[in-house]
Protein backbone atom coordinates (compact mmCIF):
# COMPACT_ATOMS: atom_id res chain seq x y z
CA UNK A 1 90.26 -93.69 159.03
CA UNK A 2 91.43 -89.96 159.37
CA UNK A 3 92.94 -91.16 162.68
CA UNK A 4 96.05 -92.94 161.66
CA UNK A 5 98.71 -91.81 158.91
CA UNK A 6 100.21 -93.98 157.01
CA UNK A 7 103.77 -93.84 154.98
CA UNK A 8 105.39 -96.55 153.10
CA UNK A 9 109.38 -96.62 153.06
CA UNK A 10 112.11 -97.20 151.06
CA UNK A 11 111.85 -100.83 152.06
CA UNK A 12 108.99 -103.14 150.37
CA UNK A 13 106.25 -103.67 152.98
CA UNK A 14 107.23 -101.81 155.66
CA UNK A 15 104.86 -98.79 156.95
CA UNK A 16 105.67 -95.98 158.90
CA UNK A 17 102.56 -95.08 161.38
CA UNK A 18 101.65 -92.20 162.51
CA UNK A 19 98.59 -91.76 165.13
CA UNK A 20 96.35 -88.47 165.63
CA UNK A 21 97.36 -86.90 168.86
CA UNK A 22 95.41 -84.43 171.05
CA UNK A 23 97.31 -82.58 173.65
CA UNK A 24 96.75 -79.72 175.49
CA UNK A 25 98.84 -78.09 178.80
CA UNK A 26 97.65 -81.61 180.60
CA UNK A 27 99.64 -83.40 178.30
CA UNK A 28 98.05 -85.60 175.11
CA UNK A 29 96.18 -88.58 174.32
CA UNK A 30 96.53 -91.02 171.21
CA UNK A 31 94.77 -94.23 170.25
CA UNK A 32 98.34 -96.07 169.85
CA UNK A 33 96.41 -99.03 168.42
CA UNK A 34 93.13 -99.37 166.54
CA UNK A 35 92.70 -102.48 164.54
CA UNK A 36 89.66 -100.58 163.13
CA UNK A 37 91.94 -97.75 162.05
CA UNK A 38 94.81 -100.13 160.69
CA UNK A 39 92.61 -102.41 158.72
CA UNK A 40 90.90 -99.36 156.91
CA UNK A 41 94.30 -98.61 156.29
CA UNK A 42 95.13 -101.79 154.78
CA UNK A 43 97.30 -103.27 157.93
CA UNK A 44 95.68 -106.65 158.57
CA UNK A 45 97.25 -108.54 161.08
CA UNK A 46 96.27 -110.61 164.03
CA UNK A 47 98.59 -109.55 167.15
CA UNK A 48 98.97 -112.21 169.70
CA UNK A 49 101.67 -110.95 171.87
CA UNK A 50 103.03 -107.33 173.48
CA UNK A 51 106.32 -107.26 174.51
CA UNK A 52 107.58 -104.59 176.58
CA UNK A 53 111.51 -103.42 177.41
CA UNK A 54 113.07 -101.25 178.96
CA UNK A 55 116.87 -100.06 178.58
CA UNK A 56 118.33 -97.49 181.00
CA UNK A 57 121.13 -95.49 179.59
CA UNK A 58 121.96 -94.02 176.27
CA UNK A 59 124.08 -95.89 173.81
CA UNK A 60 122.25 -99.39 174.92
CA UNK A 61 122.23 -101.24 171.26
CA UNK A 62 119.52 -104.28 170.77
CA UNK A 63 119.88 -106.38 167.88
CA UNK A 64 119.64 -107.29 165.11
CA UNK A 65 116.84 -110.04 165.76
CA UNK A 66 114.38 -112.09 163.99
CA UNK A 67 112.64 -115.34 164.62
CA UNK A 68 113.37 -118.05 161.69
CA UNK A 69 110.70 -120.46 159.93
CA UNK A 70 107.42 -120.78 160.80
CA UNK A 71 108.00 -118.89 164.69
CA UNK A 72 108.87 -115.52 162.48
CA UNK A 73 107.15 -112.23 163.72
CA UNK A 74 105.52 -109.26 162.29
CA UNK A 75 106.38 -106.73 164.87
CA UNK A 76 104.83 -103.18 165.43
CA UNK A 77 107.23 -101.05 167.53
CA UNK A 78 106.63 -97.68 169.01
CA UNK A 79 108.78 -95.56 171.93
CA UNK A 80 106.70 -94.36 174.95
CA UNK A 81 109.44 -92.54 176.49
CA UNK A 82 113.18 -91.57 175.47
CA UNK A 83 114.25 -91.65 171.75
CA UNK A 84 116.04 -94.61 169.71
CA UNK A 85 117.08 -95.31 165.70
CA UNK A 86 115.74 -98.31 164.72
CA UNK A 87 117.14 -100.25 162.21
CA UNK A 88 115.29 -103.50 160.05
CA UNK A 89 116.83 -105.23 157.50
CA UNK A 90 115.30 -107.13 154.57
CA UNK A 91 116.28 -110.56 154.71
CA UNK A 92 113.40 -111.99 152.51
CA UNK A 93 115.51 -113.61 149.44
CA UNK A 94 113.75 -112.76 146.09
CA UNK A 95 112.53 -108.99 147.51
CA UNK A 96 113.89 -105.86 145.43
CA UNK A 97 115.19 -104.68 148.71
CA UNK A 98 117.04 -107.82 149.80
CA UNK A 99 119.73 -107.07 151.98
CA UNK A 100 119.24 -103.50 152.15
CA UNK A 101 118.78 -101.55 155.90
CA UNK A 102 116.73 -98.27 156.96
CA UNK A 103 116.46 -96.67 159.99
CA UNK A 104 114.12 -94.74 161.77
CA UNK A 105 113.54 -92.10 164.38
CA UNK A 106 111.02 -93.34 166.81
CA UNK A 107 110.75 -91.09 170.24
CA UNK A 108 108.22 -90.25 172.77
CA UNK A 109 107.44 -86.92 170.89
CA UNK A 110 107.00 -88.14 167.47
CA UNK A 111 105.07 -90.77 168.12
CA UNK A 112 105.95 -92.79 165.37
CA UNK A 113 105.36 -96.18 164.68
CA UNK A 114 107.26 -98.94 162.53
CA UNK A 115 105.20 -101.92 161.15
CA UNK A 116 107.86 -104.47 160.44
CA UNK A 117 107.20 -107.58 158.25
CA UNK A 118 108.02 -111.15 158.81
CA UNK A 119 111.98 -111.34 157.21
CA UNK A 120 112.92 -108.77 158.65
CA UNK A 121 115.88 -108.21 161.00
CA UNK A 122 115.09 -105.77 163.78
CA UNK A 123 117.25 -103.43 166.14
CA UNK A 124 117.72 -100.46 167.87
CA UNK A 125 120.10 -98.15 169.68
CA UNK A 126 118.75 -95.71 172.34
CA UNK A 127 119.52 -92.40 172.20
CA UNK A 128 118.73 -91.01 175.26
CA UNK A 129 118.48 -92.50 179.10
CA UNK A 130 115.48 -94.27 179.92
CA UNK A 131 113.93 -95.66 177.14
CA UNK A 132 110.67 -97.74 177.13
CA UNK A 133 109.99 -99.86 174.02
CA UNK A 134 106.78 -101.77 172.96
CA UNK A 135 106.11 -103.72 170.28
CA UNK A 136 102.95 -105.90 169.37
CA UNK A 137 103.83 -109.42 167.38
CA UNK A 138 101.85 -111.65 165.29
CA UNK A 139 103.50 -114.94 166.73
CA UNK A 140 104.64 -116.29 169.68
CA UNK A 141 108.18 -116.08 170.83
CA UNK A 142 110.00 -119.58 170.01
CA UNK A 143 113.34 -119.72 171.58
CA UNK A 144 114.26 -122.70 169.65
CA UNK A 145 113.74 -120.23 166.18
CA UNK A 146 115.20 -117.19 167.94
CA UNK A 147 117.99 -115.99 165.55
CA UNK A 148 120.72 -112.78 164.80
CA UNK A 149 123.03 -111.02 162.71
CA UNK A 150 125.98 -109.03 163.75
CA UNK A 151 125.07 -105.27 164.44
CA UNK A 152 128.82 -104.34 162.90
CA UNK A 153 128.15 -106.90 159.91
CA UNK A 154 130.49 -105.13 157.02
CA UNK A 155 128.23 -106.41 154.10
CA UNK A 156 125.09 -104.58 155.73
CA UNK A 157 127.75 -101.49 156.64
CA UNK A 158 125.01 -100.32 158.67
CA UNK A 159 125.18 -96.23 159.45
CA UNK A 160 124.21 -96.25 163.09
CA UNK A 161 124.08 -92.53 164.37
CA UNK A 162 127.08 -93.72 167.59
CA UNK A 163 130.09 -94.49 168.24
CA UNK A 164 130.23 -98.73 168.06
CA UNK A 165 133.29 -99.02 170.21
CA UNK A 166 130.71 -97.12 173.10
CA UNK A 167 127.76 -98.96 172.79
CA UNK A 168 126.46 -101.37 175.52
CA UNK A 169 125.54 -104.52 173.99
CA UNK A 170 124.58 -108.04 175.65
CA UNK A 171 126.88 -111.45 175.52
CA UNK A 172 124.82 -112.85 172.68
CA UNK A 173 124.44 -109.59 170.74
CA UNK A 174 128.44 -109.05 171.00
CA UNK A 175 128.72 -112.61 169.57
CA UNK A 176 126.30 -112.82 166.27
CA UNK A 177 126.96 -114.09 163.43
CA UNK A 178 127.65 -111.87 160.25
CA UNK A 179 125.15 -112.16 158.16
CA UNK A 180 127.39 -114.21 155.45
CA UNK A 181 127.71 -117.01 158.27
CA UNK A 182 124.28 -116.97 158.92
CA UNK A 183 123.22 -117.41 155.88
CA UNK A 184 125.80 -120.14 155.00
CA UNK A 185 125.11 -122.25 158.82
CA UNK A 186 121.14 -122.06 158.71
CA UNK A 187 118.64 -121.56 156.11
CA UNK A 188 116.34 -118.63 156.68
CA UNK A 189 113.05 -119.19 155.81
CA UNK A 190 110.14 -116.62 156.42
CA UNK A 191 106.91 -117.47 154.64
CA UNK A 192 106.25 -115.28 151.76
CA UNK A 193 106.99 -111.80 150.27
């Protein structure tokens, strides 16, 4: 392996990745992905799908997502350029971290990576102008399972590192559902711990 570190977190399942990267005045270069590298590692998962966005200012807030049922996503996200906090939730009923949140620092200079299971809620705040995010996925997008929970949600009492009453936020993010309301309206189901 050698090429790839790997950390686990605070939260049950979730890895944070980082790659070997060689730079010199030029610049650097990393293998970002290596299923070689992650399965040596113990990360075995089939990625179907990239996904690619970009957000252009600082303070842009994305989230929190998931995909319900049999449509939900593993998700391995990375920065290429600009800096974000990205925050998952555990929303797998019957894990010893249900309902509990961690964020990370992902940016263009650490290269960090976040390997996010399936039950997870996902978001992210960018912390700089002109941030480009990737993430690989495990399943296809389904819009008819796409689902979210309120970035403010008081149970969660998420610590985002901004000012909430500056962020810029989509319609449908502005509108989600707290996560009590959620859970009461739609059953979440996620496959297994």
């Amino acid at each position: 392996m050698g090429q790839l570190k790997i950390e686990t977190t605070d939260l049950q399942d979730v890895k944070l990745l980082t790659p070997q990267v060689f730079g010199d005045q030029r610049g650097f270069f990393t293998e970002a992905y290596s299923q070689r590298d992650f399965q040596a590692g113990g990360i075995n998962y089939n990625f179907v799908q990239d996904n690619h966005s970009w957000s252009s200012k600082k303070g842009i807030l994305r989230g929190l997502h998931f995909q319900n049922g049999q449509a939900a996503q593993t998700k391995l996200v990375r920065v290429v350029s600009g800096m974000i906090w990205d925050v998952i939730v555990d929303l797998r009923d019957g894990s010893p971290t249900y309902l509990k949140w961690q964020g990370y620092l992902l940016s263009e200079i650490n290269h960090r990576q976040l390997l996010i299971p399936k039950g997870f809620a996902h978001g992210f705040v960018t912390l700089t102008d002109n941030v480009n995010f990737l993430y690989k996925c495990d399943n296809y997008y389904d819009a008819q399972a796409d689902a979210g929970i309120s970035y403010r949600d008081e149970q969660l009492n998420i610590e985002w590192p901004v000012d909430l009453k500056q962020v810029i936020v989509s319609t449908k993010d502005a509108h989600q559902p707290s996560l009590s309301e959620f859970l009461e309206n739609n059953p979440f189901v996620y496959g297994e711990i």
